[in-house]
Protein backbone atom coordinates (compact mmCIF):
# COMPACT_ATOMS: atom_id res chain seq x y z
CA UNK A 1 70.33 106.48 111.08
CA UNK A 2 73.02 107.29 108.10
CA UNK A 3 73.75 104.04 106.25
CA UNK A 4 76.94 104.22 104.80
CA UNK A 5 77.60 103.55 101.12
CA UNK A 6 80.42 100.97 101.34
CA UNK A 7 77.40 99.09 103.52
CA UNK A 8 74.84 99.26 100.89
CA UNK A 9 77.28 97.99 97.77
CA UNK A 10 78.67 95.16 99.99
CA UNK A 11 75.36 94.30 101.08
CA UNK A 12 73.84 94.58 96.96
CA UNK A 13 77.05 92.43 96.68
CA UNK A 14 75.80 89.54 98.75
CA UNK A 15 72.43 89.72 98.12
CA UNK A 16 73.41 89.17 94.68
CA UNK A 17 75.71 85.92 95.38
CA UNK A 18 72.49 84.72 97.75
CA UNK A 19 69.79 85.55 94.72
CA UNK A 20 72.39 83.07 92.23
CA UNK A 21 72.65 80.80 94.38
CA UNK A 22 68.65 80.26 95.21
CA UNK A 23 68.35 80.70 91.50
CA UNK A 24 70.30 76.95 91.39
CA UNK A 25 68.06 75.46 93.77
CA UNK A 26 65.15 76.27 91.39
CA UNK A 27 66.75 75.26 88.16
CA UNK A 28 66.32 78.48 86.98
CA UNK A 29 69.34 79.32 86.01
CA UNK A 30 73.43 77.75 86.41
CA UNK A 31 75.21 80.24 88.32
CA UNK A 32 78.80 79.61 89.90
CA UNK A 33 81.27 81.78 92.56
CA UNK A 34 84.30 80.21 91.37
CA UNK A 35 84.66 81.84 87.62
CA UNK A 36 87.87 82.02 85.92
CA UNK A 37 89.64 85.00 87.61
CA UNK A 38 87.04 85.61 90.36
CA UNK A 39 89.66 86.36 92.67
CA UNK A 40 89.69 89.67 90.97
CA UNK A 41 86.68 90.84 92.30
CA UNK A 42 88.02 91.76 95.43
CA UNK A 43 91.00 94.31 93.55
CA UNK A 44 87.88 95.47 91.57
CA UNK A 45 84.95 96.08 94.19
CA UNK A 46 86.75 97.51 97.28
CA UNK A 47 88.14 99.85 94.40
CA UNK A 48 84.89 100.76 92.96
CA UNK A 49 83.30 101.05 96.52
CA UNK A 50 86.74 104.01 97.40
CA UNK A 51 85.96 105.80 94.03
CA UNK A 52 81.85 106.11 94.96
CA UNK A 53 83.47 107.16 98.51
CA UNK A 54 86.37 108.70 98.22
CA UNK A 55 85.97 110.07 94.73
CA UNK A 56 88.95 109.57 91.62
CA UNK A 57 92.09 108.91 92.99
CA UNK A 58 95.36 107.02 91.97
CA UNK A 59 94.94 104.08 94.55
CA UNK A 60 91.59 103.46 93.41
CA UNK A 61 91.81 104.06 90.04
CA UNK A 62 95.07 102.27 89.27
CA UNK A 63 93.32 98.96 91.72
CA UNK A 64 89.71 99.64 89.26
CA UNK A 65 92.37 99.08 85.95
CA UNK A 66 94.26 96.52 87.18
CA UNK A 67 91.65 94.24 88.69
CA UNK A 68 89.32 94.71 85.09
CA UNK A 69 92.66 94.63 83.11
CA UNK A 70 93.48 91.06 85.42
CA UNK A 71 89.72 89.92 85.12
CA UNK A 72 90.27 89.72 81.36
CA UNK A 73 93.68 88.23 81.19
CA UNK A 74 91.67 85.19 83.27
CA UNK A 75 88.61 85.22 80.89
CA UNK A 76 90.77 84.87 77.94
CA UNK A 77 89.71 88.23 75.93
CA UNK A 78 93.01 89.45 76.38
CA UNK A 79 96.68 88.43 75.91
CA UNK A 80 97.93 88.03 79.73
CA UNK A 81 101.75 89.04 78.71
CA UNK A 82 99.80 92.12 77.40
CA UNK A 83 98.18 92.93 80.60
CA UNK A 84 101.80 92.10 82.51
CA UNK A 85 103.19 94.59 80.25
CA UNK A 86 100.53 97.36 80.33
CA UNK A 87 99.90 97.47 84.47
CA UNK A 88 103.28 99.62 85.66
CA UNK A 89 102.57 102.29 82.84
CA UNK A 90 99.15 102.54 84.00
CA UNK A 91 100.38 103.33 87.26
CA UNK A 92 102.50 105.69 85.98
CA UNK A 93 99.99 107.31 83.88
CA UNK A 94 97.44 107.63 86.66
CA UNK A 95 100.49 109.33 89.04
CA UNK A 96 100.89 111.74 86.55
CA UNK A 97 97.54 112.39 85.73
CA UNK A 98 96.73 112.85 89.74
CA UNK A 99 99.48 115.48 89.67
CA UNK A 100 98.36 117.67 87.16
CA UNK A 101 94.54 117.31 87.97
CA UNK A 102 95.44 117.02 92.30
CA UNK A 103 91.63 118.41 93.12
CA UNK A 104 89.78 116.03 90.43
CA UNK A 105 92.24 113.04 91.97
CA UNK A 106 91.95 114.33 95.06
CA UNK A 107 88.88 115.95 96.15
CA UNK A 108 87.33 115.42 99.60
CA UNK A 109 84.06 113.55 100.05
CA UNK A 110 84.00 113.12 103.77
CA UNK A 111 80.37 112.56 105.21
CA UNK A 112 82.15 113.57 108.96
CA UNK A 113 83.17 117.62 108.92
CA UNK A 114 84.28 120.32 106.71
CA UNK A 115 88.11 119.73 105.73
CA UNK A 116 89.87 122.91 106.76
CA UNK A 117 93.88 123.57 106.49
CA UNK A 118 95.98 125.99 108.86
CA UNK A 119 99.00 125.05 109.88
CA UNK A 120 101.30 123.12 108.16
CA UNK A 121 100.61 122.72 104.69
CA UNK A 122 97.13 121.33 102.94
CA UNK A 123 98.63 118.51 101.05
CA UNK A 124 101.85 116.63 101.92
CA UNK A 125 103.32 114.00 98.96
CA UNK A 126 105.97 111.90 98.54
CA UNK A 127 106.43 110.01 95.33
CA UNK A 128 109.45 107.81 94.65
CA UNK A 129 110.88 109.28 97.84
CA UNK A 130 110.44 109.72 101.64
CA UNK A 131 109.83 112.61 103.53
CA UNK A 132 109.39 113.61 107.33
CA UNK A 133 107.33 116.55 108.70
CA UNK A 134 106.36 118.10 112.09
CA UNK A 135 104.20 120.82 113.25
CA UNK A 136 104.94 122.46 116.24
CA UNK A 137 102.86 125.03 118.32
CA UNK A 138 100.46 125.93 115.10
CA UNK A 139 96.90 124.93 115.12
CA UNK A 140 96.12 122.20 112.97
CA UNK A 141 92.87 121.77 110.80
CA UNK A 142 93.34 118.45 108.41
CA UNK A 143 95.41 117.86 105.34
CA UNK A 144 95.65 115.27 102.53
CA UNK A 145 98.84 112.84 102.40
CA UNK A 146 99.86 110.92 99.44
CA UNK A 147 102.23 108.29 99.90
CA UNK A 148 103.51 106.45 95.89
CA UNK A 149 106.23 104.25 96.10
CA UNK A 150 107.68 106.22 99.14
CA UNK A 151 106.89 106.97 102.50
CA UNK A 152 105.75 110.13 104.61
CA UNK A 153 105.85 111.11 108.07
CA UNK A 154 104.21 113.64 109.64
CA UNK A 155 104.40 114.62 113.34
CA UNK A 156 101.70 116.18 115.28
CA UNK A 157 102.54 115.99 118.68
CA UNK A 158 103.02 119.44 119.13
CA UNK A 159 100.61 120.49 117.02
CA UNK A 160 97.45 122.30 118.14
CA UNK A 161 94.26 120.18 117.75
CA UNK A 162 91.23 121.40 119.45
CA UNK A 163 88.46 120.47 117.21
CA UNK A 164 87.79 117.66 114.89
CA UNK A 165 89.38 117.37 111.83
CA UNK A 166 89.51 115.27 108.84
CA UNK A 167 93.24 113.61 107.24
CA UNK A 168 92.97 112.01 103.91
CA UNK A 169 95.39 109.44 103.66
CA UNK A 170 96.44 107.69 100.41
CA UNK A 171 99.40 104.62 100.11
CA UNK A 172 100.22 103.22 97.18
CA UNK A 173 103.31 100.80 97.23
CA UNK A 174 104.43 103.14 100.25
CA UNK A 175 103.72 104.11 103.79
CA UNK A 176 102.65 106.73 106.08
CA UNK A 177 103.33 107.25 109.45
CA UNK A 178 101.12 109.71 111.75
CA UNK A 179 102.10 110.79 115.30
CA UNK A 180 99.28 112.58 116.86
CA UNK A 181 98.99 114.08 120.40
CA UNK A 182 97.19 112.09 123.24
CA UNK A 183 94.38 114.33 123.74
CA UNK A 184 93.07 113.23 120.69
CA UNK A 185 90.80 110.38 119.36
CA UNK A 186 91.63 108.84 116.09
CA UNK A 187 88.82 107.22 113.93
CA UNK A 188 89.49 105.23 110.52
CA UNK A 189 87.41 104.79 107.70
CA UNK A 190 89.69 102.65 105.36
CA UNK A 191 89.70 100.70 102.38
CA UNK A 192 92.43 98.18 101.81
CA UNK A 193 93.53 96.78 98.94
CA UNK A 194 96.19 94.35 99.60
CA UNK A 195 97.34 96.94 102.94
CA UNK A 196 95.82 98.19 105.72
CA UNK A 197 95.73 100.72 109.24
CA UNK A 198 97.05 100.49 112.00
CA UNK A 199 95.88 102.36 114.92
CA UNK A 200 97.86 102.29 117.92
CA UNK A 201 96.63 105.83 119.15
CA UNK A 202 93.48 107.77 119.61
CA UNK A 203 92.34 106.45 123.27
CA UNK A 204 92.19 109.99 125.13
CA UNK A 205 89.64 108.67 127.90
CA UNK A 206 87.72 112.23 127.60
CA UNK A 207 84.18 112.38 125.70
CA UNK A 208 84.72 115.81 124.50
CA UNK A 209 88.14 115.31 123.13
CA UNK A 210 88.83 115.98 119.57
CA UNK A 211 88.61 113.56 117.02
CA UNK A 212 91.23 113.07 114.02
CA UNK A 213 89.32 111.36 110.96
CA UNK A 214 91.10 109.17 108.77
CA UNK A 215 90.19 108.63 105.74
CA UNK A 216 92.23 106.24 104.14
CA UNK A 217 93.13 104.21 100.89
CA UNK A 218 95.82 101.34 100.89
CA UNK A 219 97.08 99.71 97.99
CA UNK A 220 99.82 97.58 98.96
CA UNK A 221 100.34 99.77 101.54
CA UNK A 222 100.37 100.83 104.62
CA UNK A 223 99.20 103.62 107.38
CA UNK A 224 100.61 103.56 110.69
CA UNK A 225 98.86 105.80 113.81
CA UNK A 226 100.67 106.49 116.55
C-alpha cells in the first residue's frame, strides 16, 4: 500500500504535538500549542508539505516566505512594518523568477501517470489578466495552468480524452475554471492555502472511464471543475 507523503508529514506533525504534550504530564519539559504567531504554521506546513509534493513553485514558495517572514514578525526578531512592506515584492520576485526558470518552478512530480501534452498547448498562464481557452476535436494528454492575480478558463468538452491524464493546476490570488467532458472522472489531490477545489464533475458511472488528475495548489484561490 503507497502511503502518501502529505500523510506521513501531517502524521510526524501530530505525533509531535502528542509527544509535547505527554512530555507536560511528566514534568519533563514546558511545552505549549498556543506560541506567539502559531497561527502561522498552517501558511508554513501545508506549504512545505506542496514543495516536498509538488516540487518549487510560486504558490508554495511565496506561502513558505510569507508564513516564516509572518512567524517572525509574531516572535519579535523582526520589525512587523518590515515584513508588511517586504511580502508583495516577494510575490513579485517569485512570479518572475517562475517565469524565467518555468521547469525548475514548475516541474511535475505526480506519483499517478506520465504527464504527456498533445493538443492544445502544454502550459496555459494568465498573470495579471484573464484568459479563456477551448479544445475542440484534438486529443488531449494533460497540461499545466497557472492562474496569478487573474483567472483562466479552459474548455474541454470537445476535447478528446481517452486515457488518463494528469492537469497541474496552480491559483494564486486568481481562479481557474475547467470544463471537462462527462465521460470522464475527475480526481483532486489539492493543497489549499487560504482556497480550495471544487469538483462538481467527474461522476461518469463507467469503471473503465478515463480519469483527469488534478493536481492542484491554492493560495487564496480558487479551482472550479465542471
Amino acid at each position: 500500500m503507497r502511503i502518501k507523503a502529505s500523510n506521513v508529514l501531517w502524521g510526524l506533525f501530530f505525533i509531535l504535538i502528542g509527544i509535547g504534550f505527554a512530555g507536560n504530564a511528566f514534568a519533563l519539559w514546558s511545552f505549549n500549542l498556543f506560541f506567539h504567531g502559531w497561527w502561522t504554521l498552517f501558511i508554513i506546513i501545508p506549504c512545505a508539505i506542496s514543495l516536498i509534493q509538488n516540487g518549487f513553485r510560486v504558490s508554495n514558495l511565496a506561502g513558505l516566505l510569507i508564513g516564516i517572514m509572518l512567524l517572525l514578525s509574531m516572535q519579535g526578531v523582526v520589525d512587523g512594518n518590515v515584513i508588511g512592506k517586504l511580502i508583495v515584492p516577494f510575490i513579485f520576485i517569485l512570479i518572475g523568477l517562475s517565469m524565467i526558470f518555468k521547469n525548475l518552478f514548475h516541474g511535475d512530480r505526480s506519483i499517478h501517470i506520465d504527464v504527456k501534452y498533445q493538443g492544445g498547448s502544454s502550459d496555459y498562464s494568465s498573470v495579471f489578466a484573464g484568459n479563456s481557452y477551448q479544445i475542440t476535436g484534438e486529443k488531449f494528454l494533460g497540461t499545466t495552468i497557472n492562474a496569478i492575480f487573474g483567472g483562466v478558463e479552459l474548455d474541454l468538452r470537445n476535447a478528446i480524452i481517452d486515457e488518463d491524464i494528469v492537469i497541474n493546476a496552480t491559483a494564486v490570488f486568481g481562479g481557474i475554471d475547467i470544463k471537462v467532458p462527462s465521460n470522464v472522472k475527475v480526481k483532486v489531490s489539492n493543497v489549499p492555502i487560504f482556497g480550495g477545489v471544487d469538483n462538481k464533475a467527474g461522476t461518469s458511472p463507467d469503471p473503465s472511464a478515463p480519469v483527469i488528475f488534478l493536481n492542484s495548489t491554492c493560495m487564496f484561490g480558487g479551482i472550479d471543475v465542471k
